[in-house]
PDB file of N, CA and C in Angstrom:
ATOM      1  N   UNK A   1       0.848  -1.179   0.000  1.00  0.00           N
ATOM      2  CA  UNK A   1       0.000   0.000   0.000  1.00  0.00           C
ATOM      3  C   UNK A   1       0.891   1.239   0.000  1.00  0.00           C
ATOM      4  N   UNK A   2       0.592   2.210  -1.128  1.00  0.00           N
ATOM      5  CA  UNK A   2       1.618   3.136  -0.702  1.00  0.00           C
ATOM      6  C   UNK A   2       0.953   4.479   0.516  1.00  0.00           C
ATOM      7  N   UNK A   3       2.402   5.415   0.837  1.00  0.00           N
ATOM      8  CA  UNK A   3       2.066   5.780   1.641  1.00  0.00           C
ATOM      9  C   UNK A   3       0.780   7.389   1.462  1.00  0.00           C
ATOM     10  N   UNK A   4       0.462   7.517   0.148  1.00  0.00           N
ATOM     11  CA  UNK A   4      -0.707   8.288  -0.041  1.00  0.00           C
ATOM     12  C   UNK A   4      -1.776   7.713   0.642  1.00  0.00           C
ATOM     13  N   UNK A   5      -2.315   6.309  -0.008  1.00  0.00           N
ATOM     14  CA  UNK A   5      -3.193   5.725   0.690  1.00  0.00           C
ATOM     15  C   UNK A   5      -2.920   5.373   1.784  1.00  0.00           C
ATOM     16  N   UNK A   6      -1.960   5.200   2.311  1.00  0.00           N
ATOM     17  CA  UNK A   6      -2.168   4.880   4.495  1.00  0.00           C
ATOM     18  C   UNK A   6      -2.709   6.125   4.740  1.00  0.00           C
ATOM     19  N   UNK A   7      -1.941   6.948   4.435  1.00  0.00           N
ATOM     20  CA  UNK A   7      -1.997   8.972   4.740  1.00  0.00           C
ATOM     21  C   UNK A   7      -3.627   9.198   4.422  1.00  0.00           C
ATOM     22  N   UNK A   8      -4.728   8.500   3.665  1.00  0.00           N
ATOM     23  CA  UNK A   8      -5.517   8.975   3.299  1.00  0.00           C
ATOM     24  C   UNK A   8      -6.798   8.201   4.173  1.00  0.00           C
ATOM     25  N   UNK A   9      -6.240   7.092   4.115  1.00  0.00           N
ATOM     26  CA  UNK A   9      -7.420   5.872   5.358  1.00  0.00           C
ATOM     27  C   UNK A   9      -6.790   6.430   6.921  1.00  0.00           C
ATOM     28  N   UNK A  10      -5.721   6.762   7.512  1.00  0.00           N
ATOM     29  CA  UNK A  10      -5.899   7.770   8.778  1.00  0.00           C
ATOM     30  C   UNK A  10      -6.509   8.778   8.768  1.00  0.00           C
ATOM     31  N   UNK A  11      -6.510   9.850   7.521  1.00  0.00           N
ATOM     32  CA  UNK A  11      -7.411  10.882   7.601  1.00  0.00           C
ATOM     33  C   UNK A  11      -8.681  11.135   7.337  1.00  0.00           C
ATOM     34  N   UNK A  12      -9.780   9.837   7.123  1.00  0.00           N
ATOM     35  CA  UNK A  12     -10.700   9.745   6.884  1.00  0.00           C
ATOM     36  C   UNK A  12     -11.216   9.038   8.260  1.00  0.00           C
ATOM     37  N   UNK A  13     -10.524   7.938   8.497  1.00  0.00           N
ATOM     38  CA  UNK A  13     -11.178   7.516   9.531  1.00  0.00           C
ATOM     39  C   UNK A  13     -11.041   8.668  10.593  1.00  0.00           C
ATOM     40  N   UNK A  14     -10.209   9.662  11.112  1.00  0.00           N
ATOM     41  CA  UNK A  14     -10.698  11.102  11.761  1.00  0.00           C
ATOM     42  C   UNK A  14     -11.634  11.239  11.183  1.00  0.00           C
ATOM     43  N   UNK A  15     -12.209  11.709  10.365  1.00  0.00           N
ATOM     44  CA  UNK A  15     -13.238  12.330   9.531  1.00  0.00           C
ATOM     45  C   UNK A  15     -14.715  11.658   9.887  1.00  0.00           C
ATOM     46  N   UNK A  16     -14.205  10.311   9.885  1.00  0.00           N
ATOM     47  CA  UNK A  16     -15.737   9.204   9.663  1.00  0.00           C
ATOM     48  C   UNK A  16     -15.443   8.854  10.589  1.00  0.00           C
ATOM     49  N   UNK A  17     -15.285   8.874  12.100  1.00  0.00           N
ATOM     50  CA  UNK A  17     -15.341   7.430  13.059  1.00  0.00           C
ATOM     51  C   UNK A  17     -15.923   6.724  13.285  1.00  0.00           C
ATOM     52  N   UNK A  18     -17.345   6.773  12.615  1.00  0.00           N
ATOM     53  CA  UNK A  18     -17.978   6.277  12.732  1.00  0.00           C
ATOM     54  C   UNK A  18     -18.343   5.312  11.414  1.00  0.00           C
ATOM     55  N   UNK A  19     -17.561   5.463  10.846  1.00  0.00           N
ATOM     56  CA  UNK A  19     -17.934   4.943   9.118  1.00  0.00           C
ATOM     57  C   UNK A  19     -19.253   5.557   8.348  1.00  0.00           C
ATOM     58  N   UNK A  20     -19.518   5.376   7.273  1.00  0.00           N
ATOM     59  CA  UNK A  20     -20.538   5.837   6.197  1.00  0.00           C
ATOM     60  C   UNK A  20     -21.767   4.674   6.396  1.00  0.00           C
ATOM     61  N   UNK A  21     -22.812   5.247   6.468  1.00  0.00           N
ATOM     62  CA  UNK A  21     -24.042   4.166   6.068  1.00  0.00           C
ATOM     63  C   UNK A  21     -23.909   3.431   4.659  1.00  0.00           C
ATOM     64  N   UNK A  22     -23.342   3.633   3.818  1.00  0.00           N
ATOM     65  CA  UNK A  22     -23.864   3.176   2.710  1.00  0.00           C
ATOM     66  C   UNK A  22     -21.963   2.945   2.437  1.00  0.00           C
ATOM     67  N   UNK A  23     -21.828   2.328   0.972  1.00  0.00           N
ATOM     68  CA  UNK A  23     -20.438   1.817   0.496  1.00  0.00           C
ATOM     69  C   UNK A  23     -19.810   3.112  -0.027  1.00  0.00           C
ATOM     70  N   UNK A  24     -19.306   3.916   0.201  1.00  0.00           N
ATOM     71  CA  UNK A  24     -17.940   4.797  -0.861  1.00  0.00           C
ATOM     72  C   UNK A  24     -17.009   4.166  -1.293  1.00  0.00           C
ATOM     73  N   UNK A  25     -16.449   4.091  -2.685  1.00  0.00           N
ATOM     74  CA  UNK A  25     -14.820   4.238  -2.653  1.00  0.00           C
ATOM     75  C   UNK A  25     -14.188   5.417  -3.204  1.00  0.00           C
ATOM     76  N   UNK A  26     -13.728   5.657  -2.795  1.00  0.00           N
ATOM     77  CA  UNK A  26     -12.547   7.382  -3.142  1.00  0.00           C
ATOM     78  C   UNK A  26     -11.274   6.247  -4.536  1.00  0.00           C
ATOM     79  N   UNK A  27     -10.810   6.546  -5.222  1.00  0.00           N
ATOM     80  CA  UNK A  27     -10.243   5.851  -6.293  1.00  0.00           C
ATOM     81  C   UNK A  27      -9.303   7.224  -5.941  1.00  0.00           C
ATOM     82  N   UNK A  28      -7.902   7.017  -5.886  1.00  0.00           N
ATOM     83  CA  UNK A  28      -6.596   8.184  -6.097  1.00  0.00           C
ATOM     84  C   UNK A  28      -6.033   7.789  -6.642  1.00  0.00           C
ATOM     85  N   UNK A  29      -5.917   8.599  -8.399  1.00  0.00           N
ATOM     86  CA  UNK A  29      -5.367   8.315  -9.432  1.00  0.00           C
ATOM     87  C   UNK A  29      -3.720   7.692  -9.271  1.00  0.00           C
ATOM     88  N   UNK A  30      -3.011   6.562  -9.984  1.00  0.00           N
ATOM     89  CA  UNK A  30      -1.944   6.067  -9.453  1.00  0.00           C
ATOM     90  C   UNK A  30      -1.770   5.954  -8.236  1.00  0.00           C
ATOM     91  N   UNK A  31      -2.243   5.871  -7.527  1.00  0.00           N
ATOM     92  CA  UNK A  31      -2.076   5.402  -6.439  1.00  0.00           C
ATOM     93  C   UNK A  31      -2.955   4.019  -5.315  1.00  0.00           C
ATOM     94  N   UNK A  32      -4.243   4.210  -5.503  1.00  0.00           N
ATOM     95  CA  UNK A  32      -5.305   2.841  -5.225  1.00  0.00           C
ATOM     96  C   UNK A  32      -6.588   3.769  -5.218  1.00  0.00           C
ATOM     97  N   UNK A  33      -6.824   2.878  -3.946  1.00  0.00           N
ATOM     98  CA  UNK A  33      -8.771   2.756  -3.959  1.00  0.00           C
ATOM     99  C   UNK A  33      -8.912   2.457  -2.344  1.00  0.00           C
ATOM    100  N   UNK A  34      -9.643   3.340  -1.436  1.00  0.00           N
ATOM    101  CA  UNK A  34     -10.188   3.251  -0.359  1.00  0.00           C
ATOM    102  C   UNK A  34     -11.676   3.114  -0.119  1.00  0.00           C
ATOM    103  N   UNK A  35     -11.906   2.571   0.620  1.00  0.00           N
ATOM    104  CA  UNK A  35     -13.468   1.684   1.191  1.00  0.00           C
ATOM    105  C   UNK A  35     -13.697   2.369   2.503  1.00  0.00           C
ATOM    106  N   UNK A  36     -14.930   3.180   1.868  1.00  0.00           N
ATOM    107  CA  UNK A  36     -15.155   3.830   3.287  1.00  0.00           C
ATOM    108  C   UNK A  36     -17.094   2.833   3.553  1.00  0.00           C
ATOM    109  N   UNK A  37     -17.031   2.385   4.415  1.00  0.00           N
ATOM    110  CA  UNK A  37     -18.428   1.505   4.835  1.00  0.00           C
ATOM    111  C   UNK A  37     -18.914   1.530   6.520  1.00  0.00           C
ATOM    112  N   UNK A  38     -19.971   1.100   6.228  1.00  0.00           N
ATOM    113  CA  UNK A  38     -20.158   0.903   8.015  1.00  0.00           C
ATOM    114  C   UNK A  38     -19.452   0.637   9.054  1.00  0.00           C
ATOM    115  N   UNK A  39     -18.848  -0.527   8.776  1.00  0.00           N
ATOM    116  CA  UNK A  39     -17.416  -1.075   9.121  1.00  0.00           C
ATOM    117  C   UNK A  39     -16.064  -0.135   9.637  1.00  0.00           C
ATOM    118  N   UNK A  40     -16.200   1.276   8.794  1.00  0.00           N
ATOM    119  CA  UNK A  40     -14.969   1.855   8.757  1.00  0.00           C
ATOM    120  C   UNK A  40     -14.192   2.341   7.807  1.00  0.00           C
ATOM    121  N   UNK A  41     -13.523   2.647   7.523  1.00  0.00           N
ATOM    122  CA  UNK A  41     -12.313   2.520   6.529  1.00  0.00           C
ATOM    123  C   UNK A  41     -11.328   2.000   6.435  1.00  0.00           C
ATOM    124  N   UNK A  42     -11.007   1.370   5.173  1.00  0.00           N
ATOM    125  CA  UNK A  42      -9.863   0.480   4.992  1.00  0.00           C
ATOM    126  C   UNK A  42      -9.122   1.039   3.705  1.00  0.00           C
ATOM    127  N   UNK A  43      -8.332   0.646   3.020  1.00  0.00           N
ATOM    128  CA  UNK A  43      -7.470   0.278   1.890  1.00  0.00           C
ATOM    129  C   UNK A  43      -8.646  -0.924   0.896  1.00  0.00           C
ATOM    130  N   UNK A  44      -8.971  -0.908   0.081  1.00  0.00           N
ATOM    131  CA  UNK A  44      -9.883  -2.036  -0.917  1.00  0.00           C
ATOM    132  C   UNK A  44      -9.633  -1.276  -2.315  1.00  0.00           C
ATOM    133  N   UNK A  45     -10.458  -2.267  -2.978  1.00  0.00           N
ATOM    134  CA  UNK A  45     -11.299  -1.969  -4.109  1.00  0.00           C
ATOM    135  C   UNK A  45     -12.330  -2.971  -4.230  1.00  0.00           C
ATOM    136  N   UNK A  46     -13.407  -2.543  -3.333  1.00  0.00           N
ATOM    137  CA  UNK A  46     -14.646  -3.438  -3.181  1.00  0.00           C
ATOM    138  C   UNK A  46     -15.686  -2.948  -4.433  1.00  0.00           C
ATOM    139  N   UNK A  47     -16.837  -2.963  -4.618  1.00  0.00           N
ATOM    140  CA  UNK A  47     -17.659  -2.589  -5.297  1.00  0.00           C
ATOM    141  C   UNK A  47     -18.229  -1.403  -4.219  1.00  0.00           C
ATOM    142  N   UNK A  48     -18.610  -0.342  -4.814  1.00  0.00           N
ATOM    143  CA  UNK A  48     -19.232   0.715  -4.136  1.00  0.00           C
ATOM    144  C   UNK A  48     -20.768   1.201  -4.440  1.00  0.00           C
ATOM    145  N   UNK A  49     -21.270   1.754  -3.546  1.00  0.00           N
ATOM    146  CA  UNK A  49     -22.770   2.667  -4.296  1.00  0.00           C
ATOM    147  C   UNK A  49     -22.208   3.444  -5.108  1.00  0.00           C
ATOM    148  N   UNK A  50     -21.441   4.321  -4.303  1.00  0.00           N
ATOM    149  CA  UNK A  50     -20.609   5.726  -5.044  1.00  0.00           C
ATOM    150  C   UNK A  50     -19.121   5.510  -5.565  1.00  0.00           C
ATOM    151  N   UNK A  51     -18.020   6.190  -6.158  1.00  0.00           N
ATOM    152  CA  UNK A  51     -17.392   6.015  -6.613  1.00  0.00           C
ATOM    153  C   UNK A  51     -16.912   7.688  -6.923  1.00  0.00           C
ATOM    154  N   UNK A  52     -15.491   8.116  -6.138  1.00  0.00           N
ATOM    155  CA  UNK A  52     -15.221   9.542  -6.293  1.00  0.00           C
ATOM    156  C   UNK A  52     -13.811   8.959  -7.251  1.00  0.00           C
ATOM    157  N   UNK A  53     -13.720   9.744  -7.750  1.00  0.00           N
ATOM    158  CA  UNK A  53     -11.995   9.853  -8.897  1.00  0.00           C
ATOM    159  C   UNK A  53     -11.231  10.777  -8.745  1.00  0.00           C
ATOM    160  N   UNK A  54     -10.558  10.993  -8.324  1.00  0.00           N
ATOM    161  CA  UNK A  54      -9.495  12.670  -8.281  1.00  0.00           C
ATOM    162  C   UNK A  54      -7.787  12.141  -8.448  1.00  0.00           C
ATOM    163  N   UNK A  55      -7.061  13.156  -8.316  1.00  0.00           N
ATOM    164  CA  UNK A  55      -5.680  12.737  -8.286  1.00  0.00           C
ATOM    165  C   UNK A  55      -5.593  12.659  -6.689  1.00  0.00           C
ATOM    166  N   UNK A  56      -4.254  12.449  -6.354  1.00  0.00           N
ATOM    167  CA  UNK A  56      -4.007  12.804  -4.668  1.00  0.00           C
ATOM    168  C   UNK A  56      -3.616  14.270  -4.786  1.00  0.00           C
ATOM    169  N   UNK A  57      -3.185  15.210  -5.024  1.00  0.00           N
ATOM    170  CA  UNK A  57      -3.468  16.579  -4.786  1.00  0.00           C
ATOM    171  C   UNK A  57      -4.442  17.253  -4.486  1.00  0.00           C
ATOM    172  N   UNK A  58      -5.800  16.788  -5.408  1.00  0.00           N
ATOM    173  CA  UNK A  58      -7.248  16.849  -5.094  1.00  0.00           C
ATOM    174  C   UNK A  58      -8.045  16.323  -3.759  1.00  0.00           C
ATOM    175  N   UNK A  59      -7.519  15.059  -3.742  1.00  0.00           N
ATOM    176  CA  UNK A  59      -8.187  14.099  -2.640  1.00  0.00           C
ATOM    177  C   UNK A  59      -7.282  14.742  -1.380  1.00  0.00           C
ATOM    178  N   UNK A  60      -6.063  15.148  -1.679  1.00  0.00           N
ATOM    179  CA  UNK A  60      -5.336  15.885  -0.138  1.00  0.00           C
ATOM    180  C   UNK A  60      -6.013  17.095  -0.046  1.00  0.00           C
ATOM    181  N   UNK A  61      -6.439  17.919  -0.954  1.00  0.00           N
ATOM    182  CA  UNK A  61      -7.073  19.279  -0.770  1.00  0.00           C
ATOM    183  C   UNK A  61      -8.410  19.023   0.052  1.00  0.00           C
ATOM    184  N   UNK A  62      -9.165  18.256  -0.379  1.00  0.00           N
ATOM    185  CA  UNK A  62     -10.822  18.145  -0.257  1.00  0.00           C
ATOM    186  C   UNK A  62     -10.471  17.807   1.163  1.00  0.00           C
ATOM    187  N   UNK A  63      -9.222  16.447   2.117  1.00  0.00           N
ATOM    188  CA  UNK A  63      -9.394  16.182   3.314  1.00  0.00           C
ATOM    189  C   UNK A  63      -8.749  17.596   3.915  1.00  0.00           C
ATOM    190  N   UNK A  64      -7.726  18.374   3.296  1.00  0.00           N
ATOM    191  CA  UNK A  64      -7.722  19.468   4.015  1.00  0.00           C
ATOM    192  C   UNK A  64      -8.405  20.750   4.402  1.00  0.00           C
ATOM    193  N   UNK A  65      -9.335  20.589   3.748  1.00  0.00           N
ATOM    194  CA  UNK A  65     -10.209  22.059   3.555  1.00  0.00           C
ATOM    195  C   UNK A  65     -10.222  23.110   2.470  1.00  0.00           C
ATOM    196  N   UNK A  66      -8.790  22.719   1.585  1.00  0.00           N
ATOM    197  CA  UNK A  66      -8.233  24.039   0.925  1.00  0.00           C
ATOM    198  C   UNK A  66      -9.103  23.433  -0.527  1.00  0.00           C
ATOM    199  N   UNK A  67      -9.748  22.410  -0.574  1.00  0.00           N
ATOM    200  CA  UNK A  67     -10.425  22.030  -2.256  1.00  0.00           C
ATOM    201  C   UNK A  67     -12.077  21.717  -1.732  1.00  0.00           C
ATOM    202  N   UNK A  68     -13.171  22.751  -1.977  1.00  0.00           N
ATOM    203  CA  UNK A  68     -13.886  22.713  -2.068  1.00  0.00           C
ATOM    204  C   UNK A  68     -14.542  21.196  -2.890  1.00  0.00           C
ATOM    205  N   UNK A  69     -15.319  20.052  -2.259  1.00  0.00           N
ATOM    206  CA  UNK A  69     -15.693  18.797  -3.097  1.00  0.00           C
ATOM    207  C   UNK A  69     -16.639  19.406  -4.379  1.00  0.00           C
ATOM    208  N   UNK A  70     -17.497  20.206  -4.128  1.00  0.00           N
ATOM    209  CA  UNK A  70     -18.771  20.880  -4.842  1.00  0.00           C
ATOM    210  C   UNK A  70     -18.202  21.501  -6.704  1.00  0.00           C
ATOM    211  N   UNK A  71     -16.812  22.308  -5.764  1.00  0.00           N
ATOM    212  CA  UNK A  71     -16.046  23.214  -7.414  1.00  0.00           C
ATOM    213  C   UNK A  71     -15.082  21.737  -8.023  1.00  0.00           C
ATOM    214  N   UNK A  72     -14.322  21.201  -7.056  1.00  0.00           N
ATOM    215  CA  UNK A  72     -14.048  20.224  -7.799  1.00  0.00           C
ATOM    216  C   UNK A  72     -14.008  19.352  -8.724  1.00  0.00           C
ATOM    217  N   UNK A  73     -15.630  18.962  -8.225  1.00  0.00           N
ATOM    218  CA  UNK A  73     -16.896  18.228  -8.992  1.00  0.00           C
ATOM    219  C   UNK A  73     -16.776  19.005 -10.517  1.00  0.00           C
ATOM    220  N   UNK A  74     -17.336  20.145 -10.145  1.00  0.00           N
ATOM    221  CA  UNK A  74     -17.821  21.135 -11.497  1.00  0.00           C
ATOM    222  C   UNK A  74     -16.459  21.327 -12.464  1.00  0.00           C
ATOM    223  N   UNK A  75     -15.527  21.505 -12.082  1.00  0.00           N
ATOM    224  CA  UNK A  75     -14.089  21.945 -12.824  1.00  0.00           C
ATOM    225  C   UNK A  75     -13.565  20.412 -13.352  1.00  0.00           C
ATOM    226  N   UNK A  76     -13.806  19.293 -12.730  1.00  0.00           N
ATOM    227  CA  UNK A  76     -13.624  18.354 -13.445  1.00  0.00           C
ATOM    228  C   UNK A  76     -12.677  17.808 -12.993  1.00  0.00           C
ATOM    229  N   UNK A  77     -12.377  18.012 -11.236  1.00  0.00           N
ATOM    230  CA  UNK A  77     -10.762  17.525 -10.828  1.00  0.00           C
ATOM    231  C   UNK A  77     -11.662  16.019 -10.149  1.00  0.00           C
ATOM    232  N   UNK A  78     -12.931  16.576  -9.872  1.00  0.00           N
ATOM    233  CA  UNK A  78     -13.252  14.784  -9.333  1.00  0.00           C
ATOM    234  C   UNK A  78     -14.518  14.909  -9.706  1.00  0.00           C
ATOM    235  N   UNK A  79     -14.495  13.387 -10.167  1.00  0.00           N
ATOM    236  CA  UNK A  79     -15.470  12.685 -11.530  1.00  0.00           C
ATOM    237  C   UNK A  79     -16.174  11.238  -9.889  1.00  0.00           C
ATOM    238  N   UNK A  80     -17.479  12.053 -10.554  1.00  0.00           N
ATOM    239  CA  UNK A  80     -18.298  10.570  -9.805  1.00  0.00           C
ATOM    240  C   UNK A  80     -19.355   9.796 -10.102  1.00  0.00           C
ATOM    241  N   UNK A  81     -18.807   8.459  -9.631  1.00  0.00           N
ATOM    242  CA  UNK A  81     -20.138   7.358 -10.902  1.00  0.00           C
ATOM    243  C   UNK A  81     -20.617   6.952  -9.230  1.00  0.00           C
ATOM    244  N   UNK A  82     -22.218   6.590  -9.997  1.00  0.00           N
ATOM    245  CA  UNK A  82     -22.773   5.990  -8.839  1.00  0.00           C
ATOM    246  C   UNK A  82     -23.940   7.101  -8.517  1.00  0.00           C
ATOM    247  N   UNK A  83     -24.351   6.858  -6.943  1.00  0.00           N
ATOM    248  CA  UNK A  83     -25.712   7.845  -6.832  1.00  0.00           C
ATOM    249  C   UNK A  83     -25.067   9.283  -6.019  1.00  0.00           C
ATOM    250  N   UNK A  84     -25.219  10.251  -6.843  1.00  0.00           N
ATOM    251  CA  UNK A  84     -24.420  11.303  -6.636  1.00  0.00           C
ATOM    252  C   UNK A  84     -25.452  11.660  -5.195  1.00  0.00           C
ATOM    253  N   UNK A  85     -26.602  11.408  -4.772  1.00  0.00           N
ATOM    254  CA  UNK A  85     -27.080  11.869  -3.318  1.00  0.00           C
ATOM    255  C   UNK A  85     -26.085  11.511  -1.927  1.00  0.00           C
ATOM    256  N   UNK A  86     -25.531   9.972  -2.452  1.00  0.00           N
ATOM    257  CA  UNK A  86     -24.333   9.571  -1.757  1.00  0.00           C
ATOM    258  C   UNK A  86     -23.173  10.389  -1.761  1.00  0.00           C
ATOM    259  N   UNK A  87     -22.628  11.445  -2.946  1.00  0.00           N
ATOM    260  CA  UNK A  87     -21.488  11.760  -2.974  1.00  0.00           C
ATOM    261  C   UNK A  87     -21.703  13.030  -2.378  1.00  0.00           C
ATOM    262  N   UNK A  88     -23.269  13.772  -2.295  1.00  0.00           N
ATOM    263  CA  UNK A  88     -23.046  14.604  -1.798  1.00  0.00           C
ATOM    264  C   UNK A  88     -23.093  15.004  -0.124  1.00  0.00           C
ATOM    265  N   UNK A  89     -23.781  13.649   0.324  1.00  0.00           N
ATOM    266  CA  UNK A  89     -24.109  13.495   1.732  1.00  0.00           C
ATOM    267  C   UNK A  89     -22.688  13.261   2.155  1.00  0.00           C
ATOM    268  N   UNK A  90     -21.787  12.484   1.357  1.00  0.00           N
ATOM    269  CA  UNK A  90     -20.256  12.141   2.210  1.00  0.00           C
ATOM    270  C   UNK A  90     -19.609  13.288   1.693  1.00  0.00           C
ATOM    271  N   UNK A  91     -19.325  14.292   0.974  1.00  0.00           N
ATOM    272  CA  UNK A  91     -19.001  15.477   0.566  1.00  0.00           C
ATOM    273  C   UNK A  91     -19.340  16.488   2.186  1.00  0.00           C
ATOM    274  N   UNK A  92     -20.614  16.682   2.268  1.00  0.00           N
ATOM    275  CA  UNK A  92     -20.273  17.208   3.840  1.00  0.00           C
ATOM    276  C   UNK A  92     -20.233  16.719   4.976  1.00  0.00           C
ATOM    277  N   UNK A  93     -19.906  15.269   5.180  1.00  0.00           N
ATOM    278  CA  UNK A  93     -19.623  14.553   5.977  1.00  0.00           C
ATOM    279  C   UNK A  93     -18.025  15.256   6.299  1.00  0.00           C
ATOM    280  N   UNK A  94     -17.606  15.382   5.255  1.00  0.00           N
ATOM    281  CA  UNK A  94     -15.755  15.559   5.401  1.00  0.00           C
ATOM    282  C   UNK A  94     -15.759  16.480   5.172  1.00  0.00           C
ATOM    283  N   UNK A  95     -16.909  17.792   5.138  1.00  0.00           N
ATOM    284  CA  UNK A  95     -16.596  18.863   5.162  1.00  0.00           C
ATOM    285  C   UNK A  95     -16.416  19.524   6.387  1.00  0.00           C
TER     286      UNK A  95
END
């Protein structure tokens, strides 16, 4: 696992301690795929409801505060398949 994705499943599980009702995976371009679920967060590539795409510059911005998920979305730095009501409920989950 590289160390984007460890760096990115510690800073989510802050975020979620409680985990997500429903399946996310966050996908960080070259780098993997995190599983955020009831369960928690892990490192995967399970099947998801939702499905976010960004680079890790993006996906580090959005957990830091400095990348709005909403303009992101719109500008085209993160692409999402799946039921976007999910992407937007976990969008201010980590906001």
């Amino acid at each position: 696992m590289s160390d984007i994705i460890e760096a990115a499943v510690a800073a989510l599980a802050k975020k979620l301690p409680n985990g997500f009702p429903a399946t996310a995976k966050f996908v960080i371009k070259d780098e993997g795929a995190i599983i955020i679920d009831a369960e928690g967060v892990r490192a995967g590539d399970d099947e998801a409801d939702v499905t976010l795409i960004a680079s890790a510059d993006t996906f580090k911005g959005i957990l830091e505060g400095d990348v709005n998920p909403t303009m992101a979305f719109m500008t085209g730095k993160l692409k999402i398949e799946g039921a976007m009501g999910l992407a937007m409920q976990l969008g201010s989950a980590l906001g």
